[in-house]
PDB file of N, CA and C in Angstrom:
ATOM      1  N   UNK A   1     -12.229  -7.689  12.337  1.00  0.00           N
ATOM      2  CA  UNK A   1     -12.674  -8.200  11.061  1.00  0.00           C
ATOM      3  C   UNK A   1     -11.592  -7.962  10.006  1.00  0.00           C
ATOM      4  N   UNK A   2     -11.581  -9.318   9.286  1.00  0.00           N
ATOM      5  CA  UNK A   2      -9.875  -8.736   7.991  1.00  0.00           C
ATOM      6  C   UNK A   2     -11.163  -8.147   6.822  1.00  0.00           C
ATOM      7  N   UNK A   3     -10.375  -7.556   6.015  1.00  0.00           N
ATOM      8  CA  UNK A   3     -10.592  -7.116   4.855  1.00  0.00           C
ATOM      9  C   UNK A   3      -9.447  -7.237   3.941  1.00  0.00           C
ATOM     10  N   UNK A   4      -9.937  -6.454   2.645  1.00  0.00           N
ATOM     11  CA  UNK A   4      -8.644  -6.706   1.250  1.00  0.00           C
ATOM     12  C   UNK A   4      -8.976  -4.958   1.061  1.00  0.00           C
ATOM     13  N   UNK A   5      -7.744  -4.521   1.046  1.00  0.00           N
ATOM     14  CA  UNK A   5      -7.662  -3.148   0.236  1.00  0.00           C
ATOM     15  C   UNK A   5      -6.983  -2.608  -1.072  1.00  0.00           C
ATOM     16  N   UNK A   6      -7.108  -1.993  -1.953  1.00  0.00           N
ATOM     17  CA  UNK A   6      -6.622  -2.037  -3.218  1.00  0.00           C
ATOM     18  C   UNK A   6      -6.477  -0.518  -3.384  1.00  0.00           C
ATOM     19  N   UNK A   7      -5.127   0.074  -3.111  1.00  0.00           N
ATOM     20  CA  UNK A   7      -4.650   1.271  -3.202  1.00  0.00           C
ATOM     21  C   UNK A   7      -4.329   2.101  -4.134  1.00  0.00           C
ATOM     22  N   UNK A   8      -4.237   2.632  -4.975  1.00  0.00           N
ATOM     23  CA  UNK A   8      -3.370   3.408  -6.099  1.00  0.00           C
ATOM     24  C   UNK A   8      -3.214   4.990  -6.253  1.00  0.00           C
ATOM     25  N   UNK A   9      -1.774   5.211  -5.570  1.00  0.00           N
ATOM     26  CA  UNK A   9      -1.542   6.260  -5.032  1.00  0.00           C
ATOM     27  C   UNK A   9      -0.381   7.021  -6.487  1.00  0.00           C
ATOM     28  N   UNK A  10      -1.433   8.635  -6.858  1.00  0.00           N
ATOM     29  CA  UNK A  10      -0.304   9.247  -7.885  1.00  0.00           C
ATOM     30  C   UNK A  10       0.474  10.534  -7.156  1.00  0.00           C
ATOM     31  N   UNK A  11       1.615  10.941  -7.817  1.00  0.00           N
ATOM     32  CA  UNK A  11       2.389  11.468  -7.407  1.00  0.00           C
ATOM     33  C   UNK A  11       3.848  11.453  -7.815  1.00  0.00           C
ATOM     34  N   UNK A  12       4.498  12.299  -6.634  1.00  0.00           N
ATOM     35  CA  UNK A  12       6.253  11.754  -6.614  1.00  0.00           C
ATOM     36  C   UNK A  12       6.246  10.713  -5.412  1.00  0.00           C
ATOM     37  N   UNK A  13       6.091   9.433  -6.362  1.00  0.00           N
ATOM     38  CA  UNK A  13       5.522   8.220  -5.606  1.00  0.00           C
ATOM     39  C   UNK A  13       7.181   7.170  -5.928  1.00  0.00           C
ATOM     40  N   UNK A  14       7.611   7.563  -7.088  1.00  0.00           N
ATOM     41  CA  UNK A  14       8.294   6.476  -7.178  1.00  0.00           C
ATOM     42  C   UNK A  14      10.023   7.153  -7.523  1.00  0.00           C
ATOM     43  N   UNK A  15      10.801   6.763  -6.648  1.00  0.00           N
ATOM     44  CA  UNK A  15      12.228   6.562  -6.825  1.00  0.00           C
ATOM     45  C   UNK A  15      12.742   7.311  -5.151  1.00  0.00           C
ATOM     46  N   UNK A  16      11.487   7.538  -4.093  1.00  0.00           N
ATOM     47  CA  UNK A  16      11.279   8.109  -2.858  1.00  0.00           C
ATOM     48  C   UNK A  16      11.309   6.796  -2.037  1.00  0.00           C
ATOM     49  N   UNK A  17      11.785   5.691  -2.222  1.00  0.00           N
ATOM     50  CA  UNK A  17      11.237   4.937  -1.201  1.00  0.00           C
ATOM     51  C   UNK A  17      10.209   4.372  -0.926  1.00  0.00           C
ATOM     52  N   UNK A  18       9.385   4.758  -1.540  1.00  0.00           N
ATOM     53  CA  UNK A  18       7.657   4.593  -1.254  1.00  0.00           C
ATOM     54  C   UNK A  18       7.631   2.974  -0.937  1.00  0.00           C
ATOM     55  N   UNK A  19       7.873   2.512  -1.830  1.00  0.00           N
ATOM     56  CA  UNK A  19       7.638   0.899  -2.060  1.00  0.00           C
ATOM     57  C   UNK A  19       8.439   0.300  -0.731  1.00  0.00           C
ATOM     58  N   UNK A  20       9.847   0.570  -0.589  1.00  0.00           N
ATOM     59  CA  UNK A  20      10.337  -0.373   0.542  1.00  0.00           C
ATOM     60  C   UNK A  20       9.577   0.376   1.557  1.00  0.00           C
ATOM     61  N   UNK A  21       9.693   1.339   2.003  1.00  0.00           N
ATOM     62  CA  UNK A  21       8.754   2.384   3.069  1.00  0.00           C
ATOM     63  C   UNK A  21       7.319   1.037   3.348  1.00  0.00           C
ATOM     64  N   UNK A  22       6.477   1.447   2.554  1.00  0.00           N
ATOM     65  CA  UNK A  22       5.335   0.780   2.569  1.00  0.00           C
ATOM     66  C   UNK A  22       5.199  -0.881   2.789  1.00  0.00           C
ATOM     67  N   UNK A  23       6.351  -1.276   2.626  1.00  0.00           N
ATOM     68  CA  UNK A  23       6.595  -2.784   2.587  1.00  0.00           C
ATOM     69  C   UNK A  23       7.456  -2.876   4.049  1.00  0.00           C
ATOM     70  N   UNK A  24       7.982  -1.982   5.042  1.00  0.00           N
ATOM     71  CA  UNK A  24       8.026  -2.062   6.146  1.00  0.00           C
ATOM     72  C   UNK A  24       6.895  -1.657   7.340  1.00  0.00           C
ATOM     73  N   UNK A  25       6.486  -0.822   6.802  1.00  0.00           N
ATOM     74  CA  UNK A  25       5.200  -0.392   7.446  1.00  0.00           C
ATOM     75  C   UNK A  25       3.976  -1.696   7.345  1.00  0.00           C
ATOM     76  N   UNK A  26       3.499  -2.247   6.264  1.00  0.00           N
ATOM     77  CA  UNK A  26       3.045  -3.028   6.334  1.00  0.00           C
ATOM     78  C   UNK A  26       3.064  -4.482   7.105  1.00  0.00           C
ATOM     79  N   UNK A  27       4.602  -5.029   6.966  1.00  0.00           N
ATOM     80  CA  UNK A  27       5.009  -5.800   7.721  1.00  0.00           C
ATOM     81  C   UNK A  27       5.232  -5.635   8.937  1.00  0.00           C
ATOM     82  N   UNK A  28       5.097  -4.287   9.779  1.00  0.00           N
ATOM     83  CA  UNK A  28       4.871  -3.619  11.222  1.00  0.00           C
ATOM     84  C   UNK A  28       3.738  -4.477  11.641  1.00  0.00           C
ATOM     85  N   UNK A  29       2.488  -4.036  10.794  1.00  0.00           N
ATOM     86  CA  UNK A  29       1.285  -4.082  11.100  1.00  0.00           C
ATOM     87  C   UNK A  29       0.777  -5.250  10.717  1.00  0.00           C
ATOM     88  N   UNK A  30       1.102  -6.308  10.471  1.00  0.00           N
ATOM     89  CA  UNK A  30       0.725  -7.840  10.099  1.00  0.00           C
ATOM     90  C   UNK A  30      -0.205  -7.602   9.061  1.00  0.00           C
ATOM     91  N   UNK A  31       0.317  -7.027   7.992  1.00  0.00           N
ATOM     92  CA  UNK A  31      -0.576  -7.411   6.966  1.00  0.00           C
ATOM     93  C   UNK A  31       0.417  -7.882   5.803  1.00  0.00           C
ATOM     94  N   UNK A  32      -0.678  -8.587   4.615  1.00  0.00           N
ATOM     95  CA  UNK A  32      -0.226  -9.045   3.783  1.00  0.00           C
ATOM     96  C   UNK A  32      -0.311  -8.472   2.303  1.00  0.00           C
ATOM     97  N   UNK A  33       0.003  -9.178   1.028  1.00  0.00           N
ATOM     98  CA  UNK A  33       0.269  -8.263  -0.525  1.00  0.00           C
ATOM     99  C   UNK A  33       1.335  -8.142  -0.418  1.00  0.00           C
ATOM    100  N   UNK A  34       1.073  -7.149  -1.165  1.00  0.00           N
ATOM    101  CA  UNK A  34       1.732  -6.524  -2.663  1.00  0.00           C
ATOM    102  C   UNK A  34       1.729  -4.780  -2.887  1.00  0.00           C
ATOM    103  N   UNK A  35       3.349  -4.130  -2.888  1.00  0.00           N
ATOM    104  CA  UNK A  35       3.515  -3.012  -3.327  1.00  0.00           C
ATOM    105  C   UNK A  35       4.075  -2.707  -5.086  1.00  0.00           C
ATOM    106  N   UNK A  36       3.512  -2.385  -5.760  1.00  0.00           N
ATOM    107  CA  UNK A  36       4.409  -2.140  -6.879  1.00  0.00           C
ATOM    108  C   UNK A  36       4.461  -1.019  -7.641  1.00  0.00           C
ATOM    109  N   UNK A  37       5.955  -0.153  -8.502  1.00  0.00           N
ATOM    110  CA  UNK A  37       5.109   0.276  -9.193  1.00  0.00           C
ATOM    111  C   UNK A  37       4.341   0.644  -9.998  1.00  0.00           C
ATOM    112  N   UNK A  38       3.720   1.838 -10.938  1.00  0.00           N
ATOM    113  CA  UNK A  38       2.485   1.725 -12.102  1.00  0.00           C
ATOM    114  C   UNK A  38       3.264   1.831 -12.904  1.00  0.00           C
ATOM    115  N   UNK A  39       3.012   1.332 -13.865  1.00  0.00           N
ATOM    116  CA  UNK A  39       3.687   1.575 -15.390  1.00  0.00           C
ATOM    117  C   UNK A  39       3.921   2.688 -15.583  1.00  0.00           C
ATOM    118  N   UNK A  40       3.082   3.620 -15.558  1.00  0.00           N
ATOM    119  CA  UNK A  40       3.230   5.228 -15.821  1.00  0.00           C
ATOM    120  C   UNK A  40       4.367   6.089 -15.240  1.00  0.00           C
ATOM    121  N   UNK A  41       4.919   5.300 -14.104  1.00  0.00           N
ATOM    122  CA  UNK A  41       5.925   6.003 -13.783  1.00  0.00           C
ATOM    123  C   UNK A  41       5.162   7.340 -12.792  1.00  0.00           C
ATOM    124  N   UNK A  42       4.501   7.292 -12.627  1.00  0.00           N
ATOM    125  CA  UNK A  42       3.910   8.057 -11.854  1.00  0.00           C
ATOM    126  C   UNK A  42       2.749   7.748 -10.661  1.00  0.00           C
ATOM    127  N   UNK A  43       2.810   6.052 -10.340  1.00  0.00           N
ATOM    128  CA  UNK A  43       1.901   5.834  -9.341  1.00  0.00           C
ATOM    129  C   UNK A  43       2.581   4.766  -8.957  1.00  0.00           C
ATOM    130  N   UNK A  44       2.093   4.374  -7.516  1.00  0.00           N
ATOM    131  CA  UNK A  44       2.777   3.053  -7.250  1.00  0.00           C
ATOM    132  C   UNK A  44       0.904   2.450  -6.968  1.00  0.00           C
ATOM    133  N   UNK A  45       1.058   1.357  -6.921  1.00  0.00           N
ATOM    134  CA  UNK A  45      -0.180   0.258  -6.696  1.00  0.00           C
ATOM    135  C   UNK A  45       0.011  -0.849  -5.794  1.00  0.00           C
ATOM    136  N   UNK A  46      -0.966  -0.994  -4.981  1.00  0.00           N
ATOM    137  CA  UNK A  46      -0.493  -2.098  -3.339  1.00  0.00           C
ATOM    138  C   UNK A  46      -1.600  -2.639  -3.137  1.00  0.00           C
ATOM    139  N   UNK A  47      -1.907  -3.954  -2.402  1.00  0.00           N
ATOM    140  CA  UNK A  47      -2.881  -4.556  -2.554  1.00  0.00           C
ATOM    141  C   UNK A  47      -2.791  -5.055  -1.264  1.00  0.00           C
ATOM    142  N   UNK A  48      -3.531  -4.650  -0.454  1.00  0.00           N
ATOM    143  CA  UNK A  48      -3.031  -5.632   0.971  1.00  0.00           C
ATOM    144  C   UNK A  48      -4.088  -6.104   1.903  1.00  0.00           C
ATOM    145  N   UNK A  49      -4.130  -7.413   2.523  1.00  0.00           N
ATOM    146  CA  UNK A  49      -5.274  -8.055   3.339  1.00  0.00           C
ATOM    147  C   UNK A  49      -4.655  -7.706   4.738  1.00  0.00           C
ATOM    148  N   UNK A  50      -5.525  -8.161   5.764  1.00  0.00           N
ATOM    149  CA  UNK A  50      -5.121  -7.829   7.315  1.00  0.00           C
ATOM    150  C   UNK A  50      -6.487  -7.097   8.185  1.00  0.00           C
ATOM    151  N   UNK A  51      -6.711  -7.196   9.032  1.00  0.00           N
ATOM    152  CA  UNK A  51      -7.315  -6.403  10.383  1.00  0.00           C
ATOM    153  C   UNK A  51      -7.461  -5.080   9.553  1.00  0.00           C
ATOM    154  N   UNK A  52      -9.158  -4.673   9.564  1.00  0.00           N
ATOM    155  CA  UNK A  52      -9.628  -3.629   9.168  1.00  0.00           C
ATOM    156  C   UNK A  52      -8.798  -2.263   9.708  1.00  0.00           C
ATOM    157  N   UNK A  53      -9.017  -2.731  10.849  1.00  0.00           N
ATOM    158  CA  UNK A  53      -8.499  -1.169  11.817  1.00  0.00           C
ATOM    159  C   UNK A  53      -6.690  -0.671  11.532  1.00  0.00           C
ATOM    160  N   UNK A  54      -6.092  -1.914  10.940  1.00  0.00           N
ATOM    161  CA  UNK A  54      -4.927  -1.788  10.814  1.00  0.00           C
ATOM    162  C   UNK A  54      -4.665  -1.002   9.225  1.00  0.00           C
ATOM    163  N   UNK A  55      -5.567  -1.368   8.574  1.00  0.00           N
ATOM    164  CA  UNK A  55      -5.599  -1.270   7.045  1.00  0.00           C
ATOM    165  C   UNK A  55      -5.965   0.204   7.017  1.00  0.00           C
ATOM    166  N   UNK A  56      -7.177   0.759   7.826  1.00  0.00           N
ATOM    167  CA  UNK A  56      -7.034   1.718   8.576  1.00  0.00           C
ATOM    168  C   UNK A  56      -5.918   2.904   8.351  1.00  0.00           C
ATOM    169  N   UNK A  57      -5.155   2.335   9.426  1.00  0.00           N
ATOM    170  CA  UNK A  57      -3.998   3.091  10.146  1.00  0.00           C
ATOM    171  C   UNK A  57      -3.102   3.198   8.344  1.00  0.00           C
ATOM    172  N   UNK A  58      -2.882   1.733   7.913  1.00  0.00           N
ATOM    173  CA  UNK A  58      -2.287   1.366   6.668  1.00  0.00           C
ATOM    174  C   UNK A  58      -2.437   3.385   5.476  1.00  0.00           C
ATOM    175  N   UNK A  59      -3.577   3.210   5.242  1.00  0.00           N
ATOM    176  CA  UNK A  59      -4.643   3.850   4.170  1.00  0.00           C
ATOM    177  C   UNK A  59      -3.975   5.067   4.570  1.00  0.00           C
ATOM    178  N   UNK A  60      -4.003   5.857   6.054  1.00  0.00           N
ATOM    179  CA  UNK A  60      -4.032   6.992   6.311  1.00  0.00           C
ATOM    180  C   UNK A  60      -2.472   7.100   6.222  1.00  0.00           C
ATOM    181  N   UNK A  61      -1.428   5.954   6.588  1.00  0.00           N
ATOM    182  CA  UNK A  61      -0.423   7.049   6.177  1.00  0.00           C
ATOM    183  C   UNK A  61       0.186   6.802   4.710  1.00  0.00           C
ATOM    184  N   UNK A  62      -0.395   5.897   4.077  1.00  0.00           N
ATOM    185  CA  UNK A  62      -0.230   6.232   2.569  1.00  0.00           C
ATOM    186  C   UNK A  62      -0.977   7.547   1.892  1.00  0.00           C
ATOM    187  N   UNK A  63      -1.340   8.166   2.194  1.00  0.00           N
ATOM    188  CA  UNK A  63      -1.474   9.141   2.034  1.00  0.00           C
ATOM    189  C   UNK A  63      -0.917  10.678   1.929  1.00  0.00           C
ATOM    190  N   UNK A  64      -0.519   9.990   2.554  1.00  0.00           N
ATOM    191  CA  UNK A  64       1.119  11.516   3.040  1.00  0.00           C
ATOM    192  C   UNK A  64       2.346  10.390   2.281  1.00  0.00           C
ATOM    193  N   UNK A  65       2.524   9.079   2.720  1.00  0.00           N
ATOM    194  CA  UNK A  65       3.573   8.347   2.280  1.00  0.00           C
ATOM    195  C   UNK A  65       5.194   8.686   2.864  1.00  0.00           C
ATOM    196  N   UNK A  66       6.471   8.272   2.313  1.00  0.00           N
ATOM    197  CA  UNK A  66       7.562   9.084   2.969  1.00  0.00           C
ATOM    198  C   UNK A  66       7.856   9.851   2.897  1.00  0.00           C
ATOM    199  N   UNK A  67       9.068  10.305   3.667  1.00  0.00           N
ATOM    200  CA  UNK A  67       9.117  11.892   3.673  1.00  0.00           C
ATOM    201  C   UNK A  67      10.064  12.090   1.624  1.00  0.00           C
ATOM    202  N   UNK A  68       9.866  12.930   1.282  1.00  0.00           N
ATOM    203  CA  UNK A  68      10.322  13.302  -0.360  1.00  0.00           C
ATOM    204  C   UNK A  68       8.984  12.712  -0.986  1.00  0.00           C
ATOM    205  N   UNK A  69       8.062  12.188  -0.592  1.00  0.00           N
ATOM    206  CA  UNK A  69       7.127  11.811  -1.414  1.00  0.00           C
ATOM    207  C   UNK A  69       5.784  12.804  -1.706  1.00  0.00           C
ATOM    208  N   UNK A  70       5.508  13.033  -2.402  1.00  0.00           N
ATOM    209  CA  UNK A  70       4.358  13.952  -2.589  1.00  0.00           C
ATOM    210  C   UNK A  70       3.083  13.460  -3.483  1.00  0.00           C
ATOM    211  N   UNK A  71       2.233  13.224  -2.291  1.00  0.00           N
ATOM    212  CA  UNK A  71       1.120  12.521  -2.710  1.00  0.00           C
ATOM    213  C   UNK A  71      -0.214  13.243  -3.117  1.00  0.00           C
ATOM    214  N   UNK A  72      -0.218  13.254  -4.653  1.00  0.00           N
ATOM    215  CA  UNK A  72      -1.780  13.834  -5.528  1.00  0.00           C
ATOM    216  C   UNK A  72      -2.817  13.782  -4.942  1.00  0.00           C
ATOM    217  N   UNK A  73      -2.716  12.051  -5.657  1.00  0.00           N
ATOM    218  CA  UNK A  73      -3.966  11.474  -5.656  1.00  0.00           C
ATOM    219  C   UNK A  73      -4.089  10.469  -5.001  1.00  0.00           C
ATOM    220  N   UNK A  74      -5.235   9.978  -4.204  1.00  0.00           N
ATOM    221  CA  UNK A  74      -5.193   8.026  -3.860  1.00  0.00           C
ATOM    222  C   UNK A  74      -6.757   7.761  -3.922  1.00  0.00           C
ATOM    223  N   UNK A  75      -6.924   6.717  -4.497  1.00  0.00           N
ATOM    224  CA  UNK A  75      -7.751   5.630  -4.479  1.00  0.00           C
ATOM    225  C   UNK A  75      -7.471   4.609  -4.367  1.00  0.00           C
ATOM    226  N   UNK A  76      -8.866   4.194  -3.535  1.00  0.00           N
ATOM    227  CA  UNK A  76      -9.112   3.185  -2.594  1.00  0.00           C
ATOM    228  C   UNK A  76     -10.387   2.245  -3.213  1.00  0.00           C
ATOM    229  N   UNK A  77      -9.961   1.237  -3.092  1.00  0.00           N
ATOM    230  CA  UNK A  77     -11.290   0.181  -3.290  1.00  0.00           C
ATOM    231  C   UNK A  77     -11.070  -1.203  -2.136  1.00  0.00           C
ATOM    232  N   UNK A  78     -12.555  -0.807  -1.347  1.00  0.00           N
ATOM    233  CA  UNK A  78     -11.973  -2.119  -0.335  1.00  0.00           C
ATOM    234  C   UNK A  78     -13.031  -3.761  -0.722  1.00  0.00           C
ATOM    235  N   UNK A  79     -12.214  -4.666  -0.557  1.00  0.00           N
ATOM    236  CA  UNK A  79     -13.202  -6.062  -0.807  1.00  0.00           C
ATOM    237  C   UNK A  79     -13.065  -6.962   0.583  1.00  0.00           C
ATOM    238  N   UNK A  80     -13.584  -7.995  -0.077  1.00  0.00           N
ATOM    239  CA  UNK A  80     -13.871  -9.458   1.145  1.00  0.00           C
ATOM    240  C   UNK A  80     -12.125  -9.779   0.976  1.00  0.00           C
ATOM    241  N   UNK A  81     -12.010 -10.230   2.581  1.00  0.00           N
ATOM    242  CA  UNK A  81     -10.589 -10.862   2.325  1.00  0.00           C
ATOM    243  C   UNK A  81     -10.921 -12.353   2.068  1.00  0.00           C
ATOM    244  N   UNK A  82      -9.417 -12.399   1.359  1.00  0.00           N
ATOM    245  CA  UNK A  82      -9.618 -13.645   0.730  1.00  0.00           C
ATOM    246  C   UNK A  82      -8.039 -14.461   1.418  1.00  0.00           C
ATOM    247  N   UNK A  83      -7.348 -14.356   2.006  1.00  0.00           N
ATOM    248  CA  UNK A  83      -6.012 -14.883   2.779  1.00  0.00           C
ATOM    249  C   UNK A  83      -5.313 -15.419   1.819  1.00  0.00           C
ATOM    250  N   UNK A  84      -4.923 -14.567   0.720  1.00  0.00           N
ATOM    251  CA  UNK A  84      -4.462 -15.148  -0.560  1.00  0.00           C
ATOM    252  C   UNK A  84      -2.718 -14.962  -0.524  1.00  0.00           C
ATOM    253  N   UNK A  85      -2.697 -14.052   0.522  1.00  0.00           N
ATOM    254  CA  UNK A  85      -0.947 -13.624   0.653  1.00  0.00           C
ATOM    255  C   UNK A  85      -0.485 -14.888   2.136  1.00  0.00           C
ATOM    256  N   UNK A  86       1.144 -14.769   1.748  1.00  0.00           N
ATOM    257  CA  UNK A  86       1.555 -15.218   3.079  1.00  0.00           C
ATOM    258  C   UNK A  86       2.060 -14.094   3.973  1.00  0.00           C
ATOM    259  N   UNK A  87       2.645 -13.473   2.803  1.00  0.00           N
ATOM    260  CA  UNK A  87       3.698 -11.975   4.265  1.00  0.00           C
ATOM    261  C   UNK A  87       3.556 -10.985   2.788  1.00  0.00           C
ATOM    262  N   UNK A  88       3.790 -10.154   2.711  1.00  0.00           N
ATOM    263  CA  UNK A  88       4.089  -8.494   2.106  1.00  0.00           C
ATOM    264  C   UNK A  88       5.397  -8.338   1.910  1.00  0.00           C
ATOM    265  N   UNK A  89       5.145  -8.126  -0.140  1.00  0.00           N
ATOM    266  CA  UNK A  89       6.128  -8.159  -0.265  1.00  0.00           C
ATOM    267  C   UNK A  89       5.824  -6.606  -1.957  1.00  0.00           C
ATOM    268  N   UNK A  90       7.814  -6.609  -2.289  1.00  0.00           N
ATOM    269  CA  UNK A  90       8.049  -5.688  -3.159  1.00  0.00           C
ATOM    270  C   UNK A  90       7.824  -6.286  -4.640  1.00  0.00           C
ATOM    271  N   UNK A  91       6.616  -5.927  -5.443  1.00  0.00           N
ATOM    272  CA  UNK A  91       6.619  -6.664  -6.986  1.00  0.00           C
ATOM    273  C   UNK A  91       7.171  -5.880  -7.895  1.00  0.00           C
ATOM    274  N   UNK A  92       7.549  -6.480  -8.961  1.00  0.00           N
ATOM    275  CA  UNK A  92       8.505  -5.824  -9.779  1.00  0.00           C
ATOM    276  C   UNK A  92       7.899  -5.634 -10.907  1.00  0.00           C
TER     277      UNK A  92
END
């Protein structure tokens, strides 16, 4: 079953890689979105459709994220997929 997941992970999230990291990992796992990051300078935000079980796998290692990254906080909000992406990509 696909779903849509809506991530927003705080931390030492951003100038670690996180974003290309997450934008290869994603594209591993055939899913689609969007990594970017928060204004605050202190979160990155990702939005991604694909196979529940993958989104899954997705969720759990954003959580830890790459290695130099040190992850706070994350929330999660999951919805109906909607096949609104073509491939996963880095937003600016």
């Amino acid at each position: 079953m696909k779903s849509r997941l809506h991530i927003t992970i705080n931390g030492i999230v951003q100038g670690v890689f996180f974003r290309a990291t997450t934008c290869d990992l994603a594209s591993e796992l055939n899913l689609t979105g969007w990594v970017k990051n928060g204004e605050d300078s202190e979160s990155v935000e990702i939005l991604a459709e694909g196979e529940k079980e993958k989104l899954e796998k997705f969720l759990e290692w954003c959580a830890k994220g790459p290695k130099g990254a040190k992850v706070d906080q994350i929330q999660c909000d999951w919805y109906d997929f909607t096949g609104e992406f073509r491939n996963f990509i880095i937003r600016h």
